[in-house]
Protein backbone atom coordinates (compact mmCIF):
# COMPACT_ATOMS: atom_id res chain seq x y z
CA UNK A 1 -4.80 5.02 19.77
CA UNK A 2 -1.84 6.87 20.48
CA UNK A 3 1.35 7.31 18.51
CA UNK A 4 4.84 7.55 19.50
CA UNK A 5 5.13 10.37 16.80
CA UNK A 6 3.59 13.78 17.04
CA UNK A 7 1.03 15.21 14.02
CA UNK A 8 2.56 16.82 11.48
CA UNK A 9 0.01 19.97 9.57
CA UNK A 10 0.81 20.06 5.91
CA UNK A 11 3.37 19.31 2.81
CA UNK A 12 6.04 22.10 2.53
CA UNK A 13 5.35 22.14 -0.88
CA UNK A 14 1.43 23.12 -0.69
CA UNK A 15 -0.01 20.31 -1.37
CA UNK A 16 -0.72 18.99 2.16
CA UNK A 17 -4.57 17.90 1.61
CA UNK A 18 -4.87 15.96 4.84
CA UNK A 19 -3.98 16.29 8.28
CA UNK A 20 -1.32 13.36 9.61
CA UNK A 21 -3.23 11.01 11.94
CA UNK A 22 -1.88 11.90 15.53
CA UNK A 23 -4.21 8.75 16.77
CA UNK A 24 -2.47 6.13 14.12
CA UNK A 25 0.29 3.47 15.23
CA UNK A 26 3.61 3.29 14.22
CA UNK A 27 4.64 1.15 11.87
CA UNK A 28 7.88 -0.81 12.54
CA UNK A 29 9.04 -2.67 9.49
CA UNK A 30 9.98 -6.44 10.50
CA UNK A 31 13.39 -7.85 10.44
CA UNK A 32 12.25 -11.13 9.16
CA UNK A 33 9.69 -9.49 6.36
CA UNK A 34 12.19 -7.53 4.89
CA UNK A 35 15.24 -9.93 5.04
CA UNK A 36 12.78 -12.32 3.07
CA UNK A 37 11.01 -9.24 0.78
CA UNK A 38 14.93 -9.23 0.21
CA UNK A 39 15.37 -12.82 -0.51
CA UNK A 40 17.23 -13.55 -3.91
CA UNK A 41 13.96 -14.34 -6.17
CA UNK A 42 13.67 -17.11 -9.19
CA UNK A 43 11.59 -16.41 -12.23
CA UNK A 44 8.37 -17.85 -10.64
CA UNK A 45 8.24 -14.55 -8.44
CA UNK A 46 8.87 -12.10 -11.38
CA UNK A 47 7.47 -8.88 -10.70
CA UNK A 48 8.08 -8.35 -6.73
CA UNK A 49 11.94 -9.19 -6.37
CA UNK A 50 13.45 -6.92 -4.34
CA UNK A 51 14.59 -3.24 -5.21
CA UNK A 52 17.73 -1.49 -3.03
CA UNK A 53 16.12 0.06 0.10
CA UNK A 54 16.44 -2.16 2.50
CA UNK A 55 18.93 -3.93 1.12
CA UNK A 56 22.43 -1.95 0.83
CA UNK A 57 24.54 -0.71 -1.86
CA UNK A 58 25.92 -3.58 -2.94
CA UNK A 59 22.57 -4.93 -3.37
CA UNK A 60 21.25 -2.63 -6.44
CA UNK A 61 22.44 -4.90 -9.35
CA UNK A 62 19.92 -8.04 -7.60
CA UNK A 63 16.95 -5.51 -8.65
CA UNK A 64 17.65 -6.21 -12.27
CA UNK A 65 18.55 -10.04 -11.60
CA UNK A 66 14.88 -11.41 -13.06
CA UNK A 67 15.27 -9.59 -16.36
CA UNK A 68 18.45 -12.07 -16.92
CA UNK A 69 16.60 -15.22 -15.01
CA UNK A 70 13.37 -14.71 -17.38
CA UNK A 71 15.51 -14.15 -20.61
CA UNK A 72 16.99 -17.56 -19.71
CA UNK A 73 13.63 -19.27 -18.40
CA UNK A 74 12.80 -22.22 -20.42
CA UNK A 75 8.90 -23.31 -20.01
CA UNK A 76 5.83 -21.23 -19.27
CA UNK A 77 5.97 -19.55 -15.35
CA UNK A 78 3.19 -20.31 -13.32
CA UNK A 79 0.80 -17.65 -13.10
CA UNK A 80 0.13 -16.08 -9.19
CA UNK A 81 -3.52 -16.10 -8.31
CA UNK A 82 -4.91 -12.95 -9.18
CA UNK A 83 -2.39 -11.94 -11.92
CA UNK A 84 -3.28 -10.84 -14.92
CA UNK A 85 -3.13 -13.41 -18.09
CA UNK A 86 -0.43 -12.76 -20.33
CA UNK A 87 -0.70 -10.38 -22.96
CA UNK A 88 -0.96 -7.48 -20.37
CA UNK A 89 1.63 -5.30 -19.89
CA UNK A 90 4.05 -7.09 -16.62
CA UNK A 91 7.14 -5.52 -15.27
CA UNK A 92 9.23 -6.90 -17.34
CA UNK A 93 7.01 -5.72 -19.86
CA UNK A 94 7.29 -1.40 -19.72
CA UNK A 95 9.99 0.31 -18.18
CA UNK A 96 10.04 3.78 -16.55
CA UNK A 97 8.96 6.14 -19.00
CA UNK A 98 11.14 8.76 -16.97
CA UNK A 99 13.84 7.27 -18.27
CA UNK A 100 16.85 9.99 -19.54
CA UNK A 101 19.65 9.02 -21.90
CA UNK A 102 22.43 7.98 -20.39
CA UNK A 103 21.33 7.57 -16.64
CA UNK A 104 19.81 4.32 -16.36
CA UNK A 105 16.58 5.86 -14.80
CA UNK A 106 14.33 3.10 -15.98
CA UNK A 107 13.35 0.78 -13.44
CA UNK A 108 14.23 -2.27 -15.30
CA UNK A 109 16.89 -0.75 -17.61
CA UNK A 110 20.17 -2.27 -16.33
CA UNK A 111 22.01 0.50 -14.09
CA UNK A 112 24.99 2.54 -15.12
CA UNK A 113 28.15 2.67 -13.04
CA UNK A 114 27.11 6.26 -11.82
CA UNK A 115 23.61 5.10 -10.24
CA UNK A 116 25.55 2.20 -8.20
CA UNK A 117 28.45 4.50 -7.10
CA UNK A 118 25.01 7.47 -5.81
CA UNK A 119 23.31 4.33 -3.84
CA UNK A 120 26.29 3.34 -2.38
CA UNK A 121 27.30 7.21 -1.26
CA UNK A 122 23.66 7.16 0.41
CA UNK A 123 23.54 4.16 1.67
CA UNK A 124 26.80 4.92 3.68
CA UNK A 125 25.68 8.35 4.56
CA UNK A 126 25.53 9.03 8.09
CA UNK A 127 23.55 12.10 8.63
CA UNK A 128 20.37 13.27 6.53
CA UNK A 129 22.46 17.02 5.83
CA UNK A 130 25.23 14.63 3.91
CA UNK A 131 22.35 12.77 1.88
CA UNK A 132 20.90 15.95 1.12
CA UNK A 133 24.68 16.65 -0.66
CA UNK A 134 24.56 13.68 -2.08
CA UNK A 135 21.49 14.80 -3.80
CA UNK A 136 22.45 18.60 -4.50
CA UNK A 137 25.92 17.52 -6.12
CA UNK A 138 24.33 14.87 -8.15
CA UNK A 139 20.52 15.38 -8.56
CA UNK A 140 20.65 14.96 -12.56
CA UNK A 141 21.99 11.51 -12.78
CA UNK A 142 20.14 10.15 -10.09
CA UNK A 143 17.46 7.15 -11.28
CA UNK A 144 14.30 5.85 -9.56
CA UNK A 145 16.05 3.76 -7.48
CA UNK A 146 18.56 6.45 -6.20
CA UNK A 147 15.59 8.44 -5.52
CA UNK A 148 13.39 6.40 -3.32
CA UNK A 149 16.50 5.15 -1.66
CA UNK A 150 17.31 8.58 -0.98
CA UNK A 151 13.79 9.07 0.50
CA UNK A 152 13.80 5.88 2.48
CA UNK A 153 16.82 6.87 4.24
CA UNK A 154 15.79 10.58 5.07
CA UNK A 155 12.51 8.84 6.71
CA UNK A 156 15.04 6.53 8.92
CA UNK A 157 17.47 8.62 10.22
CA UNK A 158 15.60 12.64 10.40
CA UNK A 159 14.42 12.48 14.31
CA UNK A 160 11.11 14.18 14.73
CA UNK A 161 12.41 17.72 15.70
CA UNK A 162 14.19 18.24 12.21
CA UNK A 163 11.42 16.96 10.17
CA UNK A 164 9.91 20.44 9.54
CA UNK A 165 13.44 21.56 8.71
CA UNK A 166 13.89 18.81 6.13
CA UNK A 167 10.01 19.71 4.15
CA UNK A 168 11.29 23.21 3.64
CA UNK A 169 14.89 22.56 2.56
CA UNK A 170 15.22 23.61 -1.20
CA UNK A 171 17.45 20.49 -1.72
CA UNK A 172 14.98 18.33 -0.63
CA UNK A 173 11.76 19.99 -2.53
CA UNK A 174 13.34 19.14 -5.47
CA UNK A 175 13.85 15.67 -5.09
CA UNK A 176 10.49 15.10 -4.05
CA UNK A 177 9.35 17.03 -7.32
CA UNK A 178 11.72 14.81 -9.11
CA UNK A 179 10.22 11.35 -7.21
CA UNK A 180 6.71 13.27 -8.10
CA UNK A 181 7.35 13.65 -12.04
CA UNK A 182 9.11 9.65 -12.00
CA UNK A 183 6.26 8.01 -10.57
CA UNK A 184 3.72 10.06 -12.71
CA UNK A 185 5.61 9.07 -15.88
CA UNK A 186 6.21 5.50 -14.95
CA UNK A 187 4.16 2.67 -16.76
CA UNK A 188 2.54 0.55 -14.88
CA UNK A 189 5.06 -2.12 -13.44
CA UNK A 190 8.13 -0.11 -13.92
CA UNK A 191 8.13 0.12 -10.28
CA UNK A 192 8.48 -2.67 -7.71
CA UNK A 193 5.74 -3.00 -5.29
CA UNK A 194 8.38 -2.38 -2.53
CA UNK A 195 9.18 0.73 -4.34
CA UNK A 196 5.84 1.87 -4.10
CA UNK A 197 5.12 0.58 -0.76
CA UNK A 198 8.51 2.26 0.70
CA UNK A 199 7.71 5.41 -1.06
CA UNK A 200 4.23 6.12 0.75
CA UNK A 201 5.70 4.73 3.86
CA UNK A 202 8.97 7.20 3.72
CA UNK A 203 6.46 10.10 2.79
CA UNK A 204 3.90 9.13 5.90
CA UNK A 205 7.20 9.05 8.61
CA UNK A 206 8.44 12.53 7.01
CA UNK A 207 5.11 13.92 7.75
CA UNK A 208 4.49 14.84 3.62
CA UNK A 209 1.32 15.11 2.53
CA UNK A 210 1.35 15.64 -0.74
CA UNK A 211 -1.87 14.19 -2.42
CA UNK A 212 -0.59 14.49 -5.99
CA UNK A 213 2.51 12.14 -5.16
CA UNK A 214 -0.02 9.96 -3.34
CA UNK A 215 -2.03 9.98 -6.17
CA UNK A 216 0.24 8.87 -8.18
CA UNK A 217 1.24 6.08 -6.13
CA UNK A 218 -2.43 4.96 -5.56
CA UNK A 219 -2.85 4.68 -9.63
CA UNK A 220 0.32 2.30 -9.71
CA UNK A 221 -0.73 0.15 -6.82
CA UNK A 222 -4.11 -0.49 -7.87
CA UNK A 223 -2.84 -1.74 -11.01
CA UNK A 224 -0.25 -3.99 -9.89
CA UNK A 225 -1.83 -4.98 -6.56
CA UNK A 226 -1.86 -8.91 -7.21
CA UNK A 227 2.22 -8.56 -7.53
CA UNK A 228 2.02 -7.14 -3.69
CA UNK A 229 3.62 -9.44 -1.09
CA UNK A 230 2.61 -9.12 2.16
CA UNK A 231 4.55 -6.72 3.53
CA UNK A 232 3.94 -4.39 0.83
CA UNK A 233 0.55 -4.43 1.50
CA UNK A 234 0.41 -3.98 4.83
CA UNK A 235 2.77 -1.12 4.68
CA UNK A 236 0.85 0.93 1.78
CA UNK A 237 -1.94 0.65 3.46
CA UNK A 238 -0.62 1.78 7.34
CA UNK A 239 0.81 4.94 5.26
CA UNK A 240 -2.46 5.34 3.48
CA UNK A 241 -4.79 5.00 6.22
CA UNK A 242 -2.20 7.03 8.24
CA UNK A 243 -1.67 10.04 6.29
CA UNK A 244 -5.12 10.53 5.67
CA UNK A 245 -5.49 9.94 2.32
CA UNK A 246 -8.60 7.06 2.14
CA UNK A 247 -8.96 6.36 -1.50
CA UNK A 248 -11.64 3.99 -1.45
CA UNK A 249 -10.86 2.54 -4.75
CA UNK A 250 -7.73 1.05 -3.29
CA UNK A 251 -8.93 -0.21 -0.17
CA UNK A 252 -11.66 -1.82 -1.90
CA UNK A 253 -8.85 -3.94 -4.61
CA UNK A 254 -6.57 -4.36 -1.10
CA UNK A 255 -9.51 -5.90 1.19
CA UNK A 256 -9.60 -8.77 -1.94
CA UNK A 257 -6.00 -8.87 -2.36
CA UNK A 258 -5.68 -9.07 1.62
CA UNK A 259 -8.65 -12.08 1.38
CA UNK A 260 -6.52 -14.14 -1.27
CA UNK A 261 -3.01 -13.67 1.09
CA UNK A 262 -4.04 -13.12 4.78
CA UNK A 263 -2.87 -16.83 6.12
CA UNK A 264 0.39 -15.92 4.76
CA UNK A 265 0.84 -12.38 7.30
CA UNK A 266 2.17 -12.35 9.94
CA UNK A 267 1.75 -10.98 13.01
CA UNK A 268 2.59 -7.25 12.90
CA UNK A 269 1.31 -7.26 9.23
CA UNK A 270 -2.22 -8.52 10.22
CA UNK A 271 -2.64 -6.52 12.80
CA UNK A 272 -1.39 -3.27 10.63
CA UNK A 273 -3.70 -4.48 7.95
CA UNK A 274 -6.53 -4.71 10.09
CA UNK A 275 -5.80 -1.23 11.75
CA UNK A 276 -5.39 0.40 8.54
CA UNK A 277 -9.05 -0.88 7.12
CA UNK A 278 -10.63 0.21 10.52
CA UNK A 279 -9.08 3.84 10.13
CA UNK A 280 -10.04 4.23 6.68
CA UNK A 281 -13.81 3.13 7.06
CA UNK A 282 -13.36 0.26 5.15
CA UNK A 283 -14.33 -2.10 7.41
CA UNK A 284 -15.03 -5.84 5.69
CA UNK A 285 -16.28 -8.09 8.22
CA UNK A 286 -15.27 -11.30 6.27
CA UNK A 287 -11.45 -9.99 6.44
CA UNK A 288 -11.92 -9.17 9.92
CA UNK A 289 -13.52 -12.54 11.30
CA UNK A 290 -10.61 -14.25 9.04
CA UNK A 291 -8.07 -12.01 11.07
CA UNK A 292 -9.50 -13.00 14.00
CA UNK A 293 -9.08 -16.32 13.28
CA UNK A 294 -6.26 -16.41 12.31
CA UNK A 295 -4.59 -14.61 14.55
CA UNK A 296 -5.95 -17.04 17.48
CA UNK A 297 -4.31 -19.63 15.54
CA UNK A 298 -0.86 -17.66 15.36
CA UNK A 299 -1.78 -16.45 19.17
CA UNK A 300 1.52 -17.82 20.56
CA UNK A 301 3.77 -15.79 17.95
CA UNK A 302 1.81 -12.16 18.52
CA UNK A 303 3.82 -9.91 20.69
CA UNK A 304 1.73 -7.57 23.07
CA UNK A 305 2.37 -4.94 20.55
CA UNK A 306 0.94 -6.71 17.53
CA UNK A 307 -2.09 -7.73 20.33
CA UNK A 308 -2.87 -4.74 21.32
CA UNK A 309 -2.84 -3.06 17.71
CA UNK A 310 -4.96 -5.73 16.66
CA UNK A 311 -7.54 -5.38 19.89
CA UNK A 312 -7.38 -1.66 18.92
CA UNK A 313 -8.61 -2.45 15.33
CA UNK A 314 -11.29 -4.56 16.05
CA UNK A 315 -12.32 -1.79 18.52
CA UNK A 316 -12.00 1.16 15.93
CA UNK A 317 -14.13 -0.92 13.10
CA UNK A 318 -17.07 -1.75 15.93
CA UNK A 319 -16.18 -5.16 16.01
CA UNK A 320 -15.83 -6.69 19.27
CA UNK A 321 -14.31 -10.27 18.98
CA UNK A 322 -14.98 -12.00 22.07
CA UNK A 323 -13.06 -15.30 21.86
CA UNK A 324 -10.08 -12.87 20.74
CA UNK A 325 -10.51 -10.33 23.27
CA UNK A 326 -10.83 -13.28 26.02
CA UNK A 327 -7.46 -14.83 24.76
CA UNK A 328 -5.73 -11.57 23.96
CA UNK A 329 -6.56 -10.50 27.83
CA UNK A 330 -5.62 -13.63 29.48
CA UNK A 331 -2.18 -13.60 28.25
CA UNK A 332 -2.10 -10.10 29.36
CA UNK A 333 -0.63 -10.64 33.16
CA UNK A 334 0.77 -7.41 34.91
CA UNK A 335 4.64 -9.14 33.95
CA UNK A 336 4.20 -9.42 30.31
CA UNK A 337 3.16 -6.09 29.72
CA UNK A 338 5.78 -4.39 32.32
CA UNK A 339 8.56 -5.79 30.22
CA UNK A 340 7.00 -5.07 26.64
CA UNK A 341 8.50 -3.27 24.42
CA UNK A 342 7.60 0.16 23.38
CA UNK A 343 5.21 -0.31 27.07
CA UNK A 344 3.79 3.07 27.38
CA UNK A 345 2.07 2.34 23.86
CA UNK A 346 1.04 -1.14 24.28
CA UNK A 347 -0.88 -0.70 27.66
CA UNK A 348 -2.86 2.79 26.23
CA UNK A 349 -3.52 0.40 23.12
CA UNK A 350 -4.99 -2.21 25.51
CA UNK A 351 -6.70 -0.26 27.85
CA UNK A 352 -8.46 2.02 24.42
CA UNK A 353 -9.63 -1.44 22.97
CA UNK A 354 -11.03 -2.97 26.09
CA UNK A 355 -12.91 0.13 27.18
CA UNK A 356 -14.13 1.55 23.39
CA UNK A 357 -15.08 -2.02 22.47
CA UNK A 358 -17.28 -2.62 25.89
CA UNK A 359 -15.41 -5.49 26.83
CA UNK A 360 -15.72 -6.25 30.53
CA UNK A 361 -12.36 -7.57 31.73
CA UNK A 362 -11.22 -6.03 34.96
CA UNK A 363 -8.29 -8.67 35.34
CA UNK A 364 -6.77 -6.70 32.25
CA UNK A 365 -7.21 -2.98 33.73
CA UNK A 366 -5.56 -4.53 37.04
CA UNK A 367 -2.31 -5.79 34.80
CA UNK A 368 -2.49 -2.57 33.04
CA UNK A 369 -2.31 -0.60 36.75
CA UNK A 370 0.29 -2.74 37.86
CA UNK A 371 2.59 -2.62 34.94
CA UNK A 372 1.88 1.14 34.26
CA UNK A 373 1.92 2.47 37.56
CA UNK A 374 5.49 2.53 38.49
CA UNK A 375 6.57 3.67 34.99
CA UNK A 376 4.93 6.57 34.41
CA UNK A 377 7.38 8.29 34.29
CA UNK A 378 7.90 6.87 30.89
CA UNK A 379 4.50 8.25 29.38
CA UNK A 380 4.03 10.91 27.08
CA UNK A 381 1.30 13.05 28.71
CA UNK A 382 -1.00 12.55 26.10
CA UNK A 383 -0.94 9.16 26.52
CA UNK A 384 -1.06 9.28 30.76
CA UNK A 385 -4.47 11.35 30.04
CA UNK A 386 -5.51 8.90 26.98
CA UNK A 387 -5.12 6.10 30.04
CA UNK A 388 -7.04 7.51 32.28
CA UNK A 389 -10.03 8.39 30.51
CA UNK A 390 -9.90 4.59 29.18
CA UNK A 391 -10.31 3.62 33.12
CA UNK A 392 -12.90 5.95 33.51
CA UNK A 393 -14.81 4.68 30.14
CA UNK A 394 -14.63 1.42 31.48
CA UNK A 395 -15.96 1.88 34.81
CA UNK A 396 -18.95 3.37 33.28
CA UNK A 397 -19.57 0.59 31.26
CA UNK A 398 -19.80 -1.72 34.56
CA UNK A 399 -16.33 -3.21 34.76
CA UNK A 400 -14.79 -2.24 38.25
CA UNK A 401 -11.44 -0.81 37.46
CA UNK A 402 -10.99 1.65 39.94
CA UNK A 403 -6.72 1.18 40.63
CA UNK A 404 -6.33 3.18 44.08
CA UNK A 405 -2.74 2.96 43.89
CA UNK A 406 -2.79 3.69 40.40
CA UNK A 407 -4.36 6.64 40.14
CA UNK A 408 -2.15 7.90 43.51
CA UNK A 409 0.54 7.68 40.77
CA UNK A 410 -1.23 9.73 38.41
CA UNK A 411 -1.96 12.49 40.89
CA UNK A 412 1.75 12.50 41.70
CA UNK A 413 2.68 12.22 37.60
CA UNK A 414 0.77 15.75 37.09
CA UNK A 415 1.88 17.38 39.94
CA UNK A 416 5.17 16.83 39.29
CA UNK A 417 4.88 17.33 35.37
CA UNK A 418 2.23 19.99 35.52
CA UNK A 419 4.14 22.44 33.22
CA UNK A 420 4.11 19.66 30.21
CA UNK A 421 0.54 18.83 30.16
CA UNK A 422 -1.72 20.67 27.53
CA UNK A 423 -5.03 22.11 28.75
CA UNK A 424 -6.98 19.88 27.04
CA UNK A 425 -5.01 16.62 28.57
CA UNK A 426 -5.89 18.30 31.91
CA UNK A 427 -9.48 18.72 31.44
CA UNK A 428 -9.79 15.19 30.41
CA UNK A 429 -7.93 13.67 33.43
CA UNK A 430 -10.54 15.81 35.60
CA UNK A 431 -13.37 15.14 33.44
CA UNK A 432 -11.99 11.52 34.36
CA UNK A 433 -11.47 11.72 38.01
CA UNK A 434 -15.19 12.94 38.18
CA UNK A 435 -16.40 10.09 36.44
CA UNK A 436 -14.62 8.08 38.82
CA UNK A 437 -15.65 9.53 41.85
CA UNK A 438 -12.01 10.66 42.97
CA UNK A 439 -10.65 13.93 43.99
CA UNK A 440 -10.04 16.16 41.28
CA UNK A 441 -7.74 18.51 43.11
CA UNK A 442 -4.49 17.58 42.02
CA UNK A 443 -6.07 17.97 38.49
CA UNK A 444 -7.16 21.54 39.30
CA UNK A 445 -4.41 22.69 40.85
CA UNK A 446 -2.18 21.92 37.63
CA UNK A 447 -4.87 23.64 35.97
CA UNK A 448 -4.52 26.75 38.28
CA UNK A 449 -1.18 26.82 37.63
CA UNK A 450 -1.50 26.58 34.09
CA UNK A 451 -3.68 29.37 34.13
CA UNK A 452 -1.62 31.51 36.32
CA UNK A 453 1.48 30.94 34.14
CA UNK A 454 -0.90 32.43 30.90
CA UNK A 455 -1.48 35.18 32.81
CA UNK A 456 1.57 36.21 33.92
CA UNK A 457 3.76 38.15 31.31
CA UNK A 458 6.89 36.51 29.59
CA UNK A 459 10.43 37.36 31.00
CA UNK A 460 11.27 38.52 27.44
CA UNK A 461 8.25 40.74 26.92
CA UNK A 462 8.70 42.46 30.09
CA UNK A 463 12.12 43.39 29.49
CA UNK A 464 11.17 44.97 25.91
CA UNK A 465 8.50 46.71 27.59
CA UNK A 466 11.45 48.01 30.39
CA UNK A 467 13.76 49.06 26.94
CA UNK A 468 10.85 50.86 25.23
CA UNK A 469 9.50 52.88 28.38
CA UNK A 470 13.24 54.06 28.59
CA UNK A 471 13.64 54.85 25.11
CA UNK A 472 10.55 57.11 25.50
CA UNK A 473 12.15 58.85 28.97
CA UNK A 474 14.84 59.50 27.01
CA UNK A 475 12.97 60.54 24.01
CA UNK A 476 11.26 63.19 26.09
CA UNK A 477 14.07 64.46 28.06
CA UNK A 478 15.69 65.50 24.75
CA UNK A 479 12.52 67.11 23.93
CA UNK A 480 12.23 69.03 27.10
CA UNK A 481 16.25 70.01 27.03
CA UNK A 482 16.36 71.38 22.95
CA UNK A 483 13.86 74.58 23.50
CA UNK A 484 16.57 75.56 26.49
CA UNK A 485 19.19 75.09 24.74
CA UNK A 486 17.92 77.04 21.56
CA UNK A 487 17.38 80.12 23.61
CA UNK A 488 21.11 79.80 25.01
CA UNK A 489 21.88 80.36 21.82
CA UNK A 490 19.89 83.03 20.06
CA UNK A 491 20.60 85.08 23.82
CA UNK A 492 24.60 84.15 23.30
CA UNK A 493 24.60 85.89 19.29
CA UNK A 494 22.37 89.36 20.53
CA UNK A 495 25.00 89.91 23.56
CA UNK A 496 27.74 89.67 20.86
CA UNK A 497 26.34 92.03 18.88
């Protein structure tokens, strides 16, 4: 599956152990999950009311809100399913053992004036270079919470191209190293689930892979998994299954978790969920017939994004659906895809599932043509190759999806865009064209010219070449001038004499 962000290589601070997923989706966090993960919480949901990141400056005091609704809580609170009895340690149990005199760093210890005045000042902060400020002038009183809202909104507003820049800034290594040493130190339910969830997702969109700090996080969130709402869960595990880092122990206490809460997802988070189990390997077929179900029951509120992440899933874990795929692909008409959002992604999405999956269903490959045809303009490269060889893939497996008009389009795409397509997208769109019987020289003419601009030296190197032949002309006219010159001389002194 292909991803509207490019593959990061590894932490700035060493400890990148695995390579971001270039193949993975991106995760879009819901208006309507958040605004209710944000919802104002009673006792009854101790344990997963909301902490500051999505929520605004004004908004840190409501993180502390249950420790004054419990204190005041007459009667016994009704125990979630799957949370542990009492007499185990809870939330409001333990706080942060990173807590420092004076700075309110525990998660449930009320918050000094300081720590609301720091979220506010990065809440409000318009560019990622004042945040980083924010954190430089006042790194020793920040808390938890200042912390991972500081993360969270580095992940939001640092655009792909200064995300490299960001893992090596000084400022920046030491807050992570700060967030690092917090979470280690933290007992278990000092921090929120949304804390922990926003964390790993913050760390997966700034391309940080550091496997002690997702360590860390994985010890918390087995522990406290039953406390996880929804979109908590879904989110960990997108980052998780994203960045690489498969712990098995926490996929295996998520799948249950997942089991016990699945008809409450919705759409996006199912088919995240779902995604993030067939990436990892963990593949439980009872979660994924449930998914299936359900999601056939919620069919009507899945946009083609969620559909074709979901499709793509069931694909990736080896589990072709039919009465899914069948409903999924008849709502796919050439219309509703042409005017999806994020189209480029949902149509490669499609196309991958269909064709990986062995699902005949030529109507959908015609819809995809249609809608991605005129618009290709629009399409990474990557993904125009990724496309193709999903036609091709199909065609072999008997489905006639050969798209004359289509692939006229493509032709045109890489002769036109030759310069930005990588070798290896190349030889796949030939390798593709071959398949399909059509003529591959548009393919290796880009190719040619690919090769032809290797071979042919850089503007830049020529011209140092030019400056160091001259420097050694020079060089050796002096050389050939001083002898001369030095028998001027000793002639000059005898005459004198």
């Amino acid at each position: 599956m292909d991803d509207v962000e490019p593959a990061s290589t590894a932490a700035a601070d060493g400890h990148g152990a695995s390579v971001l997923d270039a193949s993975a989706p991106e995760f879009r966090p819901g208006c309507s999950s958040f605004a209710a993960a944000l919802a104002p919480e009673d006792a009854s949901s101790a344990g997963a009311s909301p902490s500051l990141i999505f929520g605004g400056g004004g908004r840190f005091l409501s993180k502390y809100s249950h420790v004054r609704h419990e204190a005041g809580h007459d009667g016994p609170r009704q125990r979630r399913t799957g949370e542990p009895p009492s007499g185990l340690p809870t939330p409001t149990q333990s706080a942060s053992s990173s807590a420092r005199p004076g700075c309110g760093s525990g998660a449930f210890a009320g918050p000094d004036r300081v720590n609301v005045q720091l979220n506010s000042l990065l809440v409000t902060a318009r560019t990622w270079e004042k945040i980083l400020q924010v954190v430089e002038t006042h790194d020793e009183d920040f808390n938890a919470v200042n912390l991972i809202t500081a993360l969270h909104r580095l992940a939001t507003m640092v655009v792909n191209s200064r995300k490299g820049q960001l893992r090596r800034d000084l400022r920046f290594k030491r807050m992570v190293h700060r967030l690092s040493d917090t979470v280690r130190n933290a007992e278990t339910g000092a921090l929120k689930p949304q804390d922990l969830s926003n964390i790993a997702w913050a760390l997966t969109r700034l391309g940080l892979l550091n496997s002690v700090l997702f360590g860390h996080l994985a010890e918390h969130i087995i522990r406290t998994i039953h406390l996880f709402e929804p979109v908590n869960i879904s989110m960990t595990l997108w980052a998780f299954a994203r960045s690489g880092f498969l712990d098995e122990k926490l996929f295996s206490v998520a799948a249950a978790e997942v089991k016990g809460q699945l008809s409450r997802f919705e759409p996006q988070q199912i088919a995240n969920t779902t995604w993030a189990m067939a990436k990892s390997g963990f593949v439980d077929e009872e979660l994924f017939e449930t998914a299936a179900q359900l999601a056939l029951e919620k069919i009507e509120e899945f946009q083609p994004m969620n559909s074709s992440m979901l499709l793509y899933s069931f694909a990736l874990a080896r589990l072709p659906h039919p009465k899914l795929f069948a409903e999924v692909g008849r709502r796919c008409t050439a219309s509703t895809l042409a005017s999806a959002a994020s189209m480029p992604h949902v149509v490669t999405n499609l196309a991958l599932a269909y064709s990986e999956a062995g699902v005949s269903n030529p109507e959908v490959f015609d819809a995809v043509a249609v809608a991605a045809g005129g618009a290709l303009y629009d399409f990474r490269t990557q993904q125009i190759a990724t496309l193709v060889h999903a036609f091709a893939r199909a065609e072999a497996k008997t489905a006639r999806v050969r798209h004359a008009r289509f692939f006229d389009a493509v032709s045109r795409a890489v002769a036109k865009r030759q310069t930005e397509f990588k070798p290896q997208d190349l030889e796949e769109l030939r390798d593709a064209y071959d398949l399909l019987g059509l003529s591959t020289a548009p393919i290796l003419k880009a190719m040619g010219s690919g090769d032809d601009k290797q071979d042919r030296p850089a503007p830049v190197l020529i011209a140092f070449l030019v400056v160091i032949v001259a420097l050694l002309l020079l060089a050796l006219a002096s050389a050939w001038r001083l002898p001369g010159a030095a028998l001027e001389g000793g002639g000059g002194t005898g005459a004198a004499r």
